[in-house]
PDB file of N, CA and C in Angstrom:
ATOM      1  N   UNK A   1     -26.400  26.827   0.388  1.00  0.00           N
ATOM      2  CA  UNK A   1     -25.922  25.701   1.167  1.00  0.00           C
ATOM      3  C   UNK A   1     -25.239  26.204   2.427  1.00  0.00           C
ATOM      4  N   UNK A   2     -26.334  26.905   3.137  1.00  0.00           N
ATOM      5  CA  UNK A   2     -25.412  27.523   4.471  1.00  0.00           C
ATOM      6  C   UNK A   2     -24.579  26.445   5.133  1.00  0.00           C
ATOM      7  N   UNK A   3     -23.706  26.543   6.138  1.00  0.00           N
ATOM      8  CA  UNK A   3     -23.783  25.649   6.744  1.00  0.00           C
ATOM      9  C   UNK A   3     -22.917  23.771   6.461  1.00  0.00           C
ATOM     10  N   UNK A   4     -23.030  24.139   5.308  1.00  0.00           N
ATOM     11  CA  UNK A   4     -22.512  23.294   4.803  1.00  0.00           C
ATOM     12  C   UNK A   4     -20.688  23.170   3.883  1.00  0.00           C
ATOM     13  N   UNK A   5     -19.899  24.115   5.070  1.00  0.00           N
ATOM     14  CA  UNK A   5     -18.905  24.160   4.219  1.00  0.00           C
ATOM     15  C   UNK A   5     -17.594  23.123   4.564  1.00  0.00           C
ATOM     16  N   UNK A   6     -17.827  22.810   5.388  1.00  0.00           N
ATOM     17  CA  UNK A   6     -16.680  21.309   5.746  1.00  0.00           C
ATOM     18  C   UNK A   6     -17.322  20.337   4.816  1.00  0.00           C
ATOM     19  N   UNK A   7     -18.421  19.784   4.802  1.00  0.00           N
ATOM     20  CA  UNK A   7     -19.066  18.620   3.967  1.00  0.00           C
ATOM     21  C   UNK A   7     -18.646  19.284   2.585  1.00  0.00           C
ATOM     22  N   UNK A   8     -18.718  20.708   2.302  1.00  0.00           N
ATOM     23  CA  UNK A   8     -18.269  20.689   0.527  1.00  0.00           C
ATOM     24  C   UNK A   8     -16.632  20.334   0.279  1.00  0.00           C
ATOM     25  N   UNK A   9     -16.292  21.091   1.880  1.00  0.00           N
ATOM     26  CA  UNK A   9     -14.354  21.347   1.459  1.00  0.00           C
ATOM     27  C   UNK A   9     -14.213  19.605   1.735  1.00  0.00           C
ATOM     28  N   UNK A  10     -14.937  18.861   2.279  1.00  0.00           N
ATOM     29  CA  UNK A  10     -14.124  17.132   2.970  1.00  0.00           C
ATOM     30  C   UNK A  10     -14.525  16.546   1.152  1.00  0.00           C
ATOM     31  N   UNK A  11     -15.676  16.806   1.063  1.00  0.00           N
ATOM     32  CA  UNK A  11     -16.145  15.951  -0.481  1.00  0.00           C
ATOM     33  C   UNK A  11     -14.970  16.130  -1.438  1.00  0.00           C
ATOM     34  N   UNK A  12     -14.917  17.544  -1.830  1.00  0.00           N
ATOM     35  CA  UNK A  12     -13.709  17.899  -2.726  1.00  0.00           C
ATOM     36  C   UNK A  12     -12.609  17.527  -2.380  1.00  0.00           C
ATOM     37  N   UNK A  13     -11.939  17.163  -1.249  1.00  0.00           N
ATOM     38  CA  UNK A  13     -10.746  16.857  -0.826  1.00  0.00           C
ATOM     39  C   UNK A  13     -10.474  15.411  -1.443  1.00  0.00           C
ATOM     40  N   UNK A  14     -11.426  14.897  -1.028  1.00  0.00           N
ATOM     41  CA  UNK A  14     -11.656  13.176  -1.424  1.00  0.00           C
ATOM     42  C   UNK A  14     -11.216  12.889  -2.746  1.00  0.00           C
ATOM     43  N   UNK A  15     -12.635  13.874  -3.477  1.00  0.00           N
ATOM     44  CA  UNK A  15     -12.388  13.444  -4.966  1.00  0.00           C
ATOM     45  C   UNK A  15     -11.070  13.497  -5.314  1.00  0.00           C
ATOM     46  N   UNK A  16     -10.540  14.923  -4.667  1.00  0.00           N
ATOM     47  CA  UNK A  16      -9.196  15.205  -5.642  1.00  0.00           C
ATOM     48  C   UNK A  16      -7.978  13.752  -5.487  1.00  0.00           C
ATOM     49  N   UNK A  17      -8.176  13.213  -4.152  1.00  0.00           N
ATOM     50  CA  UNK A  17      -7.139  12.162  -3.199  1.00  0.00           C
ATOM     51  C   UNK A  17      -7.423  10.624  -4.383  1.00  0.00           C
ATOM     52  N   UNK A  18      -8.552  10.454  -4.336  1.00  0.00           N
ATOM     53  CA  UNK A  18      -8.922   9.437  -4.709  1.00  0.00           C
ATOM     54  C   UNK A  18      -8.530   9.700  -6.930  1.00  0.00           C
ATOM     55  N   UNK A  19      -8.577  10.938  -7.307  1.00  0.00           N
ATOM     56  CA  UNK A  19      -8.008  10.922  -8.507  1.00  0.00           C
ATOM     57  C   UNK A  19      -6.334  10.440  -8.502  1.00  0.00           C
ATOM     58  N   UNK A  20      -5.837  11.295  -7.451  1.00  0.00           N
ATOM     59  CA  UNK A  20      -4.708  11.040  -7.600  1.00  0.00           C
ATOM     60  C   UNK A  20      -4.073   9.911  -7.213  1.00  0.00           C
ATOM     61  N   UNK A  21      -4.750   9.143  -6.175  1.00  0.00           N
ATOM     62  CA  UNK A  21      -4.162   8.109  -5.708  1.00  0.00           C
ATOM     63  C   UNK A  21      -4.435   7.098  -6.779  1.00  0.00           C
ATOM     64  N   UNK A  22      -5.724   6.787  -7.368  1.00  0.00           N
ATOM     65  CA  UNK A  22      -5.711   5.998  -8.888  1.00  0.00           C
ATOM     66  C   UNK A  22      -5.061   5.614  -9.537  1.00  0.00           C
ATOM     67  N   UNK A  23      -4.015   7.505  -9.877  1.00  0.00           N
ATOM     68  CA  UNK A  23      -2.642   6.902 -11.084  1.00  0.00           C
ATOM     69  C   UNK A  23      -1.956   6.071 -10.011  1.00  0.00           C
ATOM     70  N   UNK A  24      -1.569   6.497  -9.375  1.00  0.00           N
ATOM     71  CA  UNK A  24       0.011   5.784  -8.031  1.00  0.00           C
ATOM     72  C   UNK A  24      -0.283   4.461  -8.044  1.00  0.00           C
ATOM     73  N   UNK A  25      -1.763   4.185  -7.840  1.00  0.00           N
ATOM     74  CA  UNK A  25      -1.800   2.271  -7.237  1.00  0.00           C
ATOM     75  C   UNK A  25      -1.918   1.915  -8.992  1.00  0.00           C
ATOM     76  N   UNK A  26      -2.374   2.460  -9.923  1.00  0.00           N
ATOM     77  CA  UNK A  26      -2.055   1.852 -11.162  1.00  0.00           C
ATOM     78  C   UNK A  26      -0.754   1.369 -11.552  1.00  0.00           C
ATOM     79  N   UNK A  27       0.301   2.086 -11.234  1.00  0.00           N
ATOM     80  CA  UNK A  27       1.573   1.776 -11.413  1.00  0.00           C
ATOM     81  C   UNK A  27       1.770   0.598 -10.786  1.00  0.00           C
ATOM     82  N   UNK A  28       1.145   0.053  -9.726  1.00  0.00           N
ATOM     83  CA  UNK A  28       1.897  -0.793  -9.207  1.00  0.00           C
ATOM     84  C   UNK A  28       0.749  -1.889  -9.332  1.00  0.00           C
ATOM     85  N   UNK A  29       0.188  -2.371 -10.430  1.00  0.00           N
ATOM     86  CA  UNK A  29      -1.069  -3.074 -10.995  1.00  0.00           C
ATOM     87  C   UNK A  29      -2.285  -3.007 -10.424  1.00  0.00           C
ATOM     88  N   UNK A  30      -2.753  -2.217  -9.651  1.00  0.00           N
ATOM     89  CA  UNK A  30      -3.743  -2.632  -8.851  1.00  0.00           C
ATOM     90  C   UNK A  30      -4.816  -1.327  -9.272  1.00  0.00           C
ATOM     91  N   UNK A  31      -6.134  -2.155  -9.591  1.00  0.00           N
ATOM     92  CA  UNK A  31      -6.646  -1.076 -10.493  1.00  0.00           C
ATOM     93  C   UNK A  31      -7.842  -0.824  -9.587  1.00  0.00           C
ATOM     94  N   UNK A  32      -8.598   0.067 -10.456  1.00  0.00           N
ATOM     95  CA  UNK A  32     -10.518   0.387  -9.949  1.00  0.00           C
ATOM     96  C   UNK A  32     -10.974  -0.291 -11.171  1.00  0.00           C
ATOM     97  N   UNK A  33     -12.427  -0.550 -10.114  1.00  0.00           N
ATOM     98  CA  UNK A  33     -13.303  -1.262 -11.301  1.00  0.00           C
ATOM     99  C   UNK A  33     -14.192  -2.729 -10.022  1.00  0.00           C
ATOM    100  N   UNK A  34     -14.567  -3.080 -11.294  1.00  0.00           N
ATOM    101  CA  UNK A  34     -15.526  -4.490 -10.663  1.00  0.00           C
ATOM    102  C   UNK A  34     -14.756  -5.331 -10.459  1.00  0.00           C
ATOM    103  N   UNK A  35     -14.962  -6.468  -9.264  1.00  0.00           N
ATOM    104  CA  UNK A  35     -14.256  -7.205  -8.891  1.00  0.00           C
ATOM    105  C   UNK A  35     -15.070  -8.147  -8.779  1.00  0.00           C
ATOM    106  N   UNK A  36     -14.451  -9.510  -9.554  1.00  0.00           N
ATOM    107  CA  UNK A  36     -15.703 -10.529  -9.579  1.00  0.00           C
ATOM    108  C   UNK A  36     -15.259 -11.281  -8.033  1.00  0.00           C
ATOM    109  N   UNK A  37     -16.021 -11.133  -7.496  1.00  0.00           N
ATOM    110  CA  UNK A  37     -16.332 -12.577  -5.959  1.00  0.00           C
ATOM    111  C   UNK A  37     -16.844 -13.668  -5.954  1.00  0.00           C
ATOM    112  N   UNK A  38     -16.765 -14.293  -7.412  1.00  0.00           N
ATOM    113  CA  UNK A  38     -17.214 -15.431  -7.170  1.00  0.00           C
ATOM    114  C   UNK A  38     -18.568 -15.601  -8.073  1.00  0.00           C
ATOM    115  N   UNK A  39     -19.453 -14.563  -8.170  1.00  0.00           N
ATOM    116  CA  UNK A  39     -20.918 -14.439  -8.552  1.00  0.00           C
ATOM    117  C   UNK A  39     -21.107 -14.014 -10.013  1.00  0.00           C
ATOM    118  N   UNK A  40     -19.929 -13.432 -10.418  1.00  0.00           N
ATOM    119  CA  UNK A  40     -20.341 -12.872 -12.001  1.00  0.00           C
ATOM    120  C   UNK A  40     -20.233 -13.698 -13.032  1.00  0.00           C
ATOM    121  N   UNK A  41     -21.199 -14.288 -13.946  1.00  0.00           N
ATOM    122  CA  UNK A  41     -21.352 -15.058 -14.925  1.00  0.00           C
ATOM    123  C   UNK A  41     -20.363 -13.923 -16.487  1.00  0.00           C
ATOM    124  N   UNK A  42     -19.722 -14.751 -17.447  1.00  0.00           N
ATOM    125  CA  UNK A  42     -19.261 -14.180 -18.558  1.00  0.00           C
ATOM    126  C   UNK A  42     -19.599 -13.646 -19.219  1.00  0.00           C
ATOM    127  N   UNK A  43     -21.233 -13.600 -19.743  1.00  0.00           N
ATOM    128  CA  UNK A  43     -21.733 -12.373 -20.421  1.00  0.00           C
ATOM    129  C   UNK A  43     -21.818 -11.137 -19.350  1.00  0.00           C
ATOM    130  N   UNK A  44     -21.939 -10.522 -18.273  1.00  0.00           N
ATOM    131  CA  UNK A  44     -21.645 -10.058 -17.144  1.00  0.00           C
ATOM    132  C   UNK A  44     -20.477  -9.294 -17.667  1.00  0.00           C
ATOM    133  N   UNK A  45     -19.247 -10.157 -17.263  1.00  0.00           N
ATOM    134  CA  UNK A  45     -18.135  -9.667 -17.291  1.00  0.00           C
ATOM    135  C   UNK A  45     -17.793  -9.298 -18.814  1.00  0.00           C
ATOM    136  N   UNK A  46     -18.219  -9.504 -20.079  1.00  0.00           N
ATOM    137  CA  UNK A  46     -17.665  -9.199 -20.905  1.00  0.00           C
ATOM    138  C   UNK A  46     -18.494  -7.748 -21.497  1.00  0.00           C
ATOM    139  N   UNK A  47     -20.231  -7.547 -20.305  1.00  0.00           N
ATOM    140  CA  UNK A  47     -20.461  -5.912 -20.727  1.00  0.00           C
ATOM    141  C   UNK A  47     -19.534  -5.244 -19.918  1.00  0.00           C
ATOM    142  N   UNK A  48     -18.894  -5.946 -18.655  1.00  0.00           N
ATOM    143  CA  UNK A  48     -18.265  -4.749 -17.509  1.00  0.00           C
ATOM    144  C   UNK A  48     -17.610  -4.556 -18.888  1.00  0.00           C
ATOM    145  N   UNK A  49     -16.532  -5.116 -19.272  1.00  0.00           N
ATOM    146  CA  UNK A  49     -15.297  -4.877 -19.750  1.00  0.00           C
ATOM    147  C   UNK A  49     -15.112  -4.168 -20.642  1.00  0.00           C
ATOM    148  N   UNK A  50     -16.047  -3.050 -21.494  1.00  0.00           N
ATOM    149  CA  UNK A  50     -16.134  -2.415 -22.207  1.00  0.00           C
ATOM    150  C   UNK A  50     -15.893  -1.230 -21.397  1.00  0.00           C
ATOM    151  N   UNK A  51     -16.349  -0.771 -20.271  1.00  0.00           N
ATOM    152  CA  UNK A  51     -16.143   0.072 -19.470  1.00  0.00           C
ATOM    153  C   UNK A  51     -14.946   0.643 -18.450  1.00  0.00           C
ATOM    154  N   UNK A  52     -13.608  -0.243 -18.577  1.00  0.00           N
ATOM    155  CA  UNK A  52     -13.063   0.094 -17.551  1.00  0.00           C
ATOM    156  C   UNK A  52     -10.949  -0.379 -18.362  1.00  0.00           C
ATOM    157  N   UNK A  53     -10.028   0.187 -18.159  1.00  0.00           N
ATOM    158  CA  UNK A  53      -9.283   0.227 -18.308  1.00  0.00           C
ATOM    159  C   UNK A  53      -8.249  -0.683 -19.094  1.00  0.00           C
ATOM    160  N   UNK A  54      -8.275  -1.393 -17.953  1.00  0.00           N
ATOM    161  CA  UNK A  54      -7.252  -2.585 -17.933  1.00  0.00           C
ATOM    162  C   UNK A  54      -7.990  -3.838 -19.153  1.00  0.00           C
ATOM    163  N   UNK A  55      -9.051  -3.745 -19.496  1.00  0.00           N
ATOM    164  CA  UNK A  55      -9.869  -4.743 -19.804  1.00  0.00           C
ATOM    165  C   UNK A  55      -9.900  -6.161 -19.188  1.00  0.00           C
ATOM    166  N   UNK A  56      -9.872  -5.827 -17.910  1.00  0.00           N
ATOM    167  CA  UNK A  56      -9.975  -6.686 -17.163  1.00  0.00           C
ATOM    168  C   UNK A  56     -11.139  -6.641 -16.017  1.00  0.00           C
ATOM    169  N   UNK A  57     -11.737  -7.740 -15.046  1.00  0.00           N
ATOM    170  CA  UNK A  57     -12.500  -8.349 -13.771  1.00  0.00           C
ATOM    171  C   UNK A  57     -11.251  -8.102 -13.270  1.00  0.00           C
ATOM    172  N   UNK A  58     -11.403  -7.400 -11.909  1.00  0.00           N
ATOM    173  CA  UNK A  58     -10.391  -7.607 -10.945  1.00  0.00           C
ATOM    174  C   UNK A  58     -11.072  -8.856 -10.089  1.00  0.00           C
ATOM    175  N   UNK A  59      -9.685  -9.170  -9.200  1.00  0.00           N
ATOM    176  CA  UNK A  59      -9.904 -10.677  -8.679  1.00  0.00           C
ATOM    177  C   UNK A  59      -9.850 -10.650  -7.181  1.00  0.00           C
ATOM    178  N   UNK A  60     -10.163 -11.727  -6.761  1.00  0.00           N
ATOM    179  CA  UNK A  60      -9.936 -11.318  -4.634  1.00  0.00           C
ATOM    180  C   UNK A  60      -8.418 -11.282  -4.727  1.00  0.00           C
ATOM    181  N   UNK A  61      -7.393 -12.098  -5.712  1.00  0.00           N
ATOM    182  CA  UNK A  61      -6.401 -11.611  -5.409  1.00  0.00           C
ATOM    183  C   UNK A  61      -5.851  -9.909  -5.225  1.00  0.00           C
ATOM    184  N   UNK A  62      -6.550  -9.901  -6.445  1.00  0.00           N
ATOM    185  CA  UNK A  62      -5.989  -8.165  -6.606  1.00  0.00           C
ATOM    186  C   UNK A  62      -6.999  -7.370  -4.905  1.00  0.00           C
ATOM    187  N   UNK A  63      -7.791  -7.659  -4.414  1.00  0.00           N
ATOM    188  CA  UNK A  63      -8.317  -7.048  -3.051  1.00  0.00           C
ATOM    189  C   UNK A  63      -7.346  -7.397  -2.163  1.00  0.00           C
ATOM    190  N   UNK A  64      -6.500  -8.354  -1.912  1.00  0.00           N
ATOM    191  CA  UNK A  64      -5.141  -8.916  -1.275  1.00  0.00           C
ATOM    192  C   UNK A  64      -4.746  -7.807  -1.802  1.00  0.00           C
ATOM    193  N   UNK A  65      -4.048  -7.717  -2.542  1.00  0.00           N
ATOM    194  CA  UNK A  65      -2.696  -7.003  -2.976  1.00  0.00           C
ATOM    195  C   UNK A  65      -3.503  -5.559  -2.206  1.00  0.00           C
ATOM    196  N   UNK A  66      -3.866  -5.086  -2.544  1.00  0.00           N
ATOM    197  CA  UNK A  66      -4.240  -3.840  -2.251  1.00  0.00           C
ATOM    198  C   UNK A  66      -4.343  -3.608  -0.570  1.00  0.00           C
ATOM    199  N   UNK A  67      -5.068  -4.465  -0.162  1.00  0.00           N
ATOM    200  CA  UNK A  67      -4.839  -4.619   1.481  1.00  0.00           C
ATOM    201  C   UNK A  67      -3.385  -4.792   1.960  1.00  0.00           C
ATOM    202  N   UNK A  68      -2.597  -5.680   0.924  1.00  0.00           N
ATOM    203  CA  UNK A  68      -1.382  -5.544   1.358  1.00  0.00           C
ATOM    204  C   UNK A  68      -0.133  -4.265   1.344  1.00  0.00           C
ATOM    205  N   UNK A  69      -1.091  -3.730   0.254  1.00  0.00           N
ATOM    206  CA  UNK A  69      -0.139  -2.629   0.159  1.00  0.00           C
ATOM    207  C   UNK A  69      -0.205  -1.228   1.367  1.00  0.00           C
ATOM    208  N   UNK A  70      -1.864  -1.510   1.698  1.00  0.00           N
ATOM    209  CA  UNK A  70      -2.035  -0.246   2.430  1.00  0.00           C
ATOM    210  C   UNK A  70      -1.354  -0.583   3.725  1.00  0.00           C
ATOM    211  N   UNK A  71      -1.236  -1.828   3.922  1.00  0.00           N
ATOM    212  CA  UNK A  71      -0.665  -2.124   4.971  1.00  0.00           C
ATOM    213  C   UNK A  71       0.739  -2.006   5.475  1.00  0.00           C
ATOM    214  N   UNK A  72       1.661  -1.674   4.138  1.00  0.00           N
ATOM    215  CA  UNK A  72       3.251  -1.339   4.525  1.00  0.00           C
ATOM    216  C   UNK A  72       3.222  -0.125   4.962  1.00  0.00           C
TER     217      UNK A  72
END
């Protein structure tokens, strides 16, 4: 992969940012995962929900909160 060593060192940087930043915005409720907009029917949401934490659909509220936070 000549040539290619900023694109390996920026990728790895990310991953590591985006692990860590995960726990931090968890603390303050705001999770990862699917976010229903309106379109996801309940059998839908009840395979997401086997997959992801909180056992929860995140909501447009929770996309607010999160915009709001990056914003302080």
């Amino acid at each position: 992969m000549s040539g290619e060593t900023a694109y390996a060192a920026t990728k790895e940087a990310l991953d590591a940012f985006v692990k860590t930043f995960v726990v931090e915005v968890m603390e303050k409720g705001i999770t990862q995962g699917p976010t229903d907009l309106g379109g996801m029917n309940e059998e839908w949401k009840q395979h997401l929900l086997l997959n992801f934490p909180f056992g929860r659909i995140g909501t447009l509220h929770d996309a607010a909160r999160l915009i709001r936070f990056f914003g302080e």
